[in-house]
Protein backbone atom coordinates (compact mmCIF):
# COMPACT_ATOMS: atom_id res chain seq x y z
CA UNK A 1 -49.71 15.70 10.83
CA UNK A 2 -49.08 19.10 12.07
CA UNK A 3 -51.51 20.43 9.60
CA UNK A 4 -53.85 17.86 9.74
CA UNK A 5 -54.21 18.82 13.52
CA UNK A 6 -54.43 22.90 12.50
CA UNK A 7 -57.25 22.42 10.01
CA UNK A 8 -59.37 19.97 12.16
CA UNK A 9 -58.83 22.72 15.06
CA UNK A 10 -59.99 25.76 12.71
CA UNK A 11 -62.42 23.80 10.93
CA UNK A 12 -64.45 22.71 13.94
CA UNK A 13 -64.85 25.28 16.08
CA UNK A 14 -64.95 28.24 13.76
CA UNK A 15 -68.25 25.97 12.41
CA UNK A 16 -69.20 25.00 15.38
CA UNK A 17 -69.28 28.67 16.38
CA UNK A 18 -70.48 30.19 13.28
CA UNK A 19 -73.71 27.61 13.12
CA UNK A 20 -74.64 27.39 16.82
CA UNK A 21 -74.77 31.31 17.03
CA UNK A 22 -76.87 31.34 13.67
CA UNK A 23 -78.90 29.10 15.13
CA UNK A 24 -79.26 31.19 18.08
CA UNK A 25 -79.82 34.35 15.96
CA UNK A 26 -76.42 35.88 17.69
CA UNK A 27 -74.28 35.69 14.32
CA UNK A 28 -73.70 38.60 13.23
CA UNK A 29 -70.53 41.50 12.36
CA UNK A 30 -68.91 41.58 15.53
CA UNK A 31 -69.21 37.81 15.90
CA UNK A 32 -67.68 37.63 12.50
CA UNK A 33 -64.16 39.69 13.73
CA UNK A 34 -63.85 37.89 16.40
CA UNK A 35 -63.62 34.43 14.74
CA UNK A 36 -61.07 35.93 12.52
CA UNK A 37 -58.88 35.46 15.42
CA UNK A 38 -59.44 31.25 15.65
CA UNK A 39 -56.95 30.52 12.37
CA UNK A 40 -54.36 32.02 14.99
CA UNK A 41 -55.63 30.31 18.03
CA UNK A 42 -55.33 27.14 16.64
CA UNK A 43 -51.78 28.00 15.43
CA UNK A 44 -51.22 28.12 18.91
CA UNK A 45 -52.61 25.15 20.16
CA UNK A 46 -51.13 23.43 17.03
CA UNK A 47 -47.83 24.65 18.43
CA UNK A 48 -48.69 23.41 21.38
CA UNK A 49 -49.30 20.05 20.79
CA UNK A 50 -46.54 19.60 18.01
CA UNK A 51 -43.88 21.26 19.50
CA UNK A 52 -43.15 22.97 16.28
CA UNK A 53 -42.27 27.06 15.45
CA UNK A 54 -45.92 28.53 15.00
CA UNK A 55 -45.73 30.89 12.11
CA UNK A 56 -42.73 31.42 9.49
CA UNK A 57 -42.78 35.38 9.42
CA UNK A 58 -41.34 38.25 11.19
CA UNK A 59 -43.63 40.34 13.97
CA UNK A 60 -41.29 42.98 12.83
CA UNK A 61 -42.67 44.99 10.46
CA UNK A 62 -39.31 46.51 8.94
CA UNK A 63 -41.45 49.80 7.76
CA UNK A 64 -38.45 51.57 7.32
CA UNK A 65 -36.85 49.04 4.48
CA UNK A 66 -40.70 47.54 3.71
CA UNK A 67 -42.23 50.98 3.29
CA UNK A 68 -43.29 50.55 -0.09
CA UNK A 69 -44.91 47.16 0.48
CA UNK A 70 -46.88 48.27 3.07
CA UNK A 71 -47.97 51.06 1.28
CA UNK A 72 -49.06 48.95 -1.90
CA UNK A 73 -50.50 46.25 1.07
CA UNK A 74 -52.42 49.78 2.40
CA UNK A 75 -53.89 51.37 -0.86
CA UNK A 76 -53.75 48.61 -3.43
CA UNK A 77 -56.81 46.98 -2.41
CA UNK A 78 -58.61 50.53 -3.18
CA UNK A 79 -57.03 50.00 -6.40
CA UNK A 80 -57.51 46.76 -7.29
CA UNK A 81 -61.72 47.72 -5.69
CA UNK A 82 -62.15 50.17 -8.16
CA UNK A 83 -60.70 48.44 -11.14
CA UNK A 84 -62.84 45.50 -10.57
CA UNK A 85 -65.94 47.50 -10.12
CA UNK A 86 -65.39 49.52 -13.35
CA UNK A 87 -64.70 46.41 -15.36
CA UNK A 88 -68.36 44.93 -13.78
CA UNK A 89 -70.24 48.09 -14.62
CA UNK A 90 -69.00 48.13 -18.13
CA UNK A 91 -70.35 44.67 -18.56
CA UNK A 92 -73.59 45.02 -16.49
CA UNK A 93 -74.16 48.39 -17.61
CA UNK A 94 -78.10 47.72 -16.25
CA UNK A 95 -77.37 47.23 -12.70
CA UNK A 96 -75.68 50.88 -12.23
CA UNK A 97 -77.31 53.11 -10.16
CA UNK A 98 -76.66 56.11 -8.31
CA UNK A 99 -79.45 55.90 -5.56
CA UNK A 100 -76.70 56.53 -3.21
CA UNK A 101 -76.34 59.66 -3.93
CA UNK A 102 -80.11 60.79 -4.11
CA UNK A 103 -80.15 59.40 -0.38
CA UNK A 104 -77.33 61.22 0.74
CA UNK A 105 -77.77 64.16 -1.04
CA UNK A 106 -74.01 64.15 -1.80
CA UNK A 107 -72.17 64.37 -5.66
CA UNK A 108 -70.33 61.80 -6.65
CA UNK A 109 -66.75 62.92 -6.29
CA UNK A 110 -68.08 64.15 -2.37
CA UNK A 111 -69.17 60.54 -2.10
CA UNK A 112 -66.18 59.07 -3.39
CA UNK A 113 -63.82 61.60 -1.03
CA UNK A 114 -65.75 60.27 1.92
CA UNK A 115 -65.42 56.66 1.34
CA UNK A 116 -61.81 56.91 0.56
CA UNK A 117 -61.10 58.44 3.88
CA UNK A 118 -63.33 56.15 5.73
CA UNK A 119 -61.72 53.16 4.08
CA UNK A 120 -58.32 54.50 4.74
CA UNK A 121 -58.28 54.53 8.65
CA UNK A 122 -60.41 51.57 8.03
CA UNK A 123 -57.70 49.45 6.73
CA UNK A 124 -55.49 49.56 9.99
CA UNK A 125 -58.55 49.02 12.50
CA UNK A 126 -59.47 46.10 10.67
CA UNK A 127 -55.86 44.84 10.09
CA UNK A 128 -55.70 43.89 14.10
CA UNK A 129 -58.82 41.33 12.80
CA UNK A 130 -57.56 40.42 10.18
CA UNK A 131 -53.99 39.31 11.80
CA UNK A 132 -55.60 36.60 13.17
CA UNK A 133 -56.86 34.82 9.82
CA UNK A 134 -53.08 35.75 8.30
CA UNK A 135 -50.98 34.47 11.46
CA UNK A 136 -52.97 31.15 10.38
CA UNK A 137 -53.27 30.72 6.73
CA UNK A 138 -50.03 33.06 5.35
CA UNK A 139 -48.30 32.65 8.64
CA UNK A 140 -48.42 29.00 9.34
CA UNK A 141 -50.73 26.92 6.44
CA UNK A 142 -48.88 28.39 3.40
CA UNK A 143 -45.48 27.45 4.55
CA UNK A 144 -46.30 24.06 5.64
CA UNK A 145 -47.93 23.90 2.95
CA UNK A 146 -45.00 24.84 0.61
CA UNK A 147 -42.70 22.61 2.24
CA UNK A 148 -44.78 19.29 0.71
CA UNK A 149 -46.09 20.80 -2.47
CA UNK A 150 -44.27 23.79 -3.51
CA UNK A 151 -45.05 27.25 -3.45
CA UNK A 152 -47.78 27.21 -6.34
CA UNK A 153 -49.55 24.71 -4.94
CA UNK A 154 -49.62 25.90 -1.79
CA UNK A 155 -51.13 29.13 -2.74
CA UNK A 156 -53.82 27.34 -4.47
CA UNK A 157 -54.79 24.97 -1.78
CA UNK A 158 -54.59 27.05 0.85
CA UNK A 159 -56.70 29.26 -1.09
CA UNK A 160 -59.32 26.69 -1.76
CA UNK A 161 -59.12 25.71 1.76
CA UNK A 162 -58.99 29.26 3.09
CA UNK A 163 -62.89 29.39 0.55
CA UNK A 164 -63.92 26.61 2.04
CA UNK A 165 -63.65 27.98 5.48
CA UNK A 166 -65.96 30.73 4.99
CA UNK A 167 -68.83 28.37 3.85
CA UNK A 168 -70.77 28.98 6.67
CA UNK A 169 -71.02 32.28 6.40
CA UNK A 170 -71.15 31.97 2.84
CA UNK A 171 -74.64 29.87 2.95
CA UNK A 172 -75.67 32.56 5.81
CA UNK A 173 -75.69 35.44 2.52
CA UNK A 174 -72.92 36.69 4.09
CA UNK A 175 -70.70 37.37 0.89
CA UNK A 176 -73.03 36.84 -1.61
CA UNK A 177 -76.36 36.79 -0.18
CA UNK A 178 -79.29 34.50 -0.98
CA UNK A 179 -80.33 35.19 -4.25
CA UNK A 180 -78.08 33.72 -6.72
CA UNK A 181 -78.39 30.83 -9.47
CA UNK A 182 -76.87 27.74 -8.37
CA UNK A 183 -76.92 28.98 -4.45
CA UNK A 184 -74.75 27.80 -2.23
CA UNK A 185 -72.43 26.00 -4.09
CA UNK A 186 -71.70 28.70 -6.64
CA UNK A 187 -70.98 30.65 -4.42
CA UNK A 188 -68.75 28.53 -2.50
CA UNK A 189 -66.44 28.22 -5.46
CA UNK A 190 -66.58 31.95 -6.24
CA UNK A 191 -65.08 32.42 -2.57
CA UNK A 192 -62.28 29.76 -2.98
CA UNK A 193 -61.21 31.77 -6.34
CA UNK A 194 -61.49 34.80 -4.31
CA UNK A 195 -59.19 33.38 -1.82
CA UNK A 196 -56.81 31.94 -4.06
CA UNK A 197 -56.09 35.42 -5.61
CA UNK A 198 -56.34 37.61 -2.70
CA UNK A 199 -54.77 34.93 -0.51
CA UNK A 200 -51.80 35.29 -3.69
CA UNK A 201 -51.24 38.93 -2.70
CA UNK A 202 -51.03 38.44 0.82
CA UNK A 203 -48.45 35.59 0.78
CA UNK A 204 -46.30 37.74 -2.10
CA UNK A 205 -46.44 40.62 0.50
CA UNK A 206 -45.72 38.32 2.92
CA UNK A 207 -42.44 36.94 1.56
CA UNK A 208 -41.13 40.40 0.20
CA UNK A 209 -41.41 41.80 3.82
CA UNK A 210 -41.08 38.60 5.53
CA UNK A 211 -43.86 39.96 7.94
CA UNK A 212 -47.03 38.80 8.78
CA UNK A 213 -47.88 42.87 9.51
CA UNK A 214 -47.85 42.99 5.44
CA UNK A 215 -50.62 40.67 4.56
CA UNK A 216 -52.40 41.51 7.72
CA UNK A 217 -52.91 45.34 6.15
CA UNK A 218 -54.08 43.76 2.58
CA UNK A 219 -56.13 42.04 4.14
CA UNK A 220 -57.61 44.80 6.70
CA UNK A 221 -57.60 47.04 3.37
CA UNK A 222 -59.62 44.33 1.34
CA UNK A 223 -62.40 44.04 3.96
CA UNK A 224 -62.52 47.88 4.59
CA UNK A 225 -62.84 48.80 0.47
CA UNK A 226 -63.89 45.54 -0.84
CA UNK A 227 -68.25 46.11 -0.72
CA UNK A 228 -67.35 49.86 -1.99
CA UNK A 229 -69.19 48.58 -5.78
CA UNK A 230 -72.41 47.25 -3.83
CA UNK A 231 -73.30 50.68 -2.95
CA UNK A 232 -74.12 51.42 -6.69
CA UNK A 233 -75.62 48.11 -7.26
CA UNK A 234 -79.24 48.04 -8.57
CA UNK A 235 -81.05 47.10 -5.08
CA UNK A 236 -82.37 43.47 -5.90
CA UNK A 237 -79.70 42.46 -8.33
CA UNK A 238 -77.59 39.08 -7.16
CA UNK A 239 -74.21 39.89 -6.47
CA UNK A 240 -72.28 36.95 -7.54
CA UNK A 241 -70.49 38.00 -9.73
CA UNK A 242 -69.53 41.64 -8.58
CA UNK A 243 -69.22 44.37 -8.45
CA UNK A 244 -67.51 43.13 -4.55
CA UNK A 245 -64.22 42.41 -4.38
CA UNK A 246 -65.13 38.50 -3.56
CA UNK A 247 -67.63 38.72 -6.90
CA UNK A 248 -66.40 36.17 -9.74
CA UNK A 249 -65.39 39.26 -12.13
CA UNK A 250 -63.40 41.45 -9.83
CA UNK A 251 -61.58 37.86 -8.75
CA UNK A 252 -60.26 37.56 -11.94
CA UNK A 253 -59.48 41.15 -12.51
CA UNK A 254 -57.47 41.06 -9.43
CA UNK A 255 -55.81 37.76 -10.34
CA UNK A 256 -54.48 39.04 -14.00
CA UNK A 257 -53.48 42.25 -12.09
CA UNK A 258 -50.95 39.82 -10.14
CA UNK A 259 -49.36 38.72 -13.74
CA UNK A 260 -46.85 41.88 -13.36
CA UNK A 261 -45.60 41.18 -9.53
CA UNK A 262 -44.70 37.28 -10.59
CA UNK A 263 -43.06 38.16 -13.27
CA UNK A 264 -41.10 40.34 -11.29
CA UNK A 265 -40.92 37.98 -8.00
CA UNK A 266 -39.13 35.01 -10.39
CA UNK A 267 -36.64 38.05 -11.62
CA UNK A 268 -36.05 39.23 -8.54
């Protein structure tokens, strides 16, 4: 019942939100942070009406005997960015283009330097928006979750749900724009496999720190490197399928990348 009561709470008024401003013509990034923050208010009023603990991690973030999981939370997802990227380029060889630098009259590796230590101090101012979606679906759906259908499932549903959230947005162009075959519903699924992988990292960080700080930085780090491909995109090229973090490709780069850590988590 419990999460019955969470998802009606996030589902509806995150939507309600997200369409009535659109509607309005207020939607837009700012808007966007801010609703990260409903998952966690309807924790709370979850909480509130169920009596129950609200979320199954730590507010302590340990960093003295987590240090190297927040690190790999903190630089990883500039990692796992480029990777993903690279792999899309070397596929779509014809939708590379270095525009970017004509405009800003910049080389590459001064380019590169610059968005590595923008998306840096990046990660930790958007990690205080990005609490607010973890608090909900690492902090309180996962473990509910995990409790009825074991931890597998639970990282696949609540990634599916987790998609599924965004699809307002999603129809908006937000994360994939307008102008891609099979639009929206493509790209509804693409964002539920990008949520079932990334949502995979946060709840492993999660568990090894037993923090919600952890998964809160991933996903602050995701959001601040995660477009970094689009900038060498071929302007006019549909971005479905990468080079962004979200894109099909990168998704299931990122996803094999994961192999390694469970391995090592059912060793552990």
């Amino acid at each position: 019942m419990n999460i019955l009561i969470y998802l009606l709470i996030s589902f509806t008024v995150s939507w309600s939100i997200w369409l009535g401003l659109n509607a309005l013509g207020l939607f837009g990034t700012i808007i966007s942070a801010l609703i990260m923050w409903l998952p966690a208010s309807s924790v709370a009023v979850t909480k509130l009406i169920t009596k129950r603990k609200a979320i199954a991690f730590s507010w302590k973030p340990s960093l003295r005997k987590n240090l190297k999981f927040f690190l790999l939370a903190w630089f990883l997802p500039i990692i796992l960015t480029s990777i993903g990227c690279i792999v899309y380029f070397l596929v779509f060889k014809e939708n590379f283009t270095m525009q970017i630098l004509e405009t800003t009259s910049m080389e590459l590796h001064q380019f590169l330097l610059l968005a590595i230590a923008t998306i840096i101090p990046g990660s930790i101012f958007n990690m205080f928006f990005a609490l607010g979606e973890e608090i909900g679906w690492r902090g309180f759906l996962t473990p509910e979750l995990s409790k009825k259908s074991g931890r597998t499932k639970a990282y696949i549903l609540t990634g599916i749900i987790w998609g599924v959230w965004h699809t307002p947005v999603n129809i908006m162009g937000y994360n994939y724009g307008l102008g891609y075959s099979g639009y929206p519903i493509t790209g509804i699924v693409a964002m539920c496999l990008s949520c079932i992988v990334l949502g995979t990292w946060c709840s492993y960080l999660a568990e090894k720190t037993e923090s919600i700080w952890a998964p809160a930085l991933f996903h602050g780090s995701i959001n601040a490197a995660g477009a970094m491909g689009l900038m060498f995109l071929r302007p006019g090229t549909p971005y479905l399928l990468g080079p962004g973090i979200t894109g099909i490709i990168p998704s299931v780069i990122t996803g094999l990348l994961f192999i390694p850590f469970m391995r090592r988590k059912h060793n552990d």
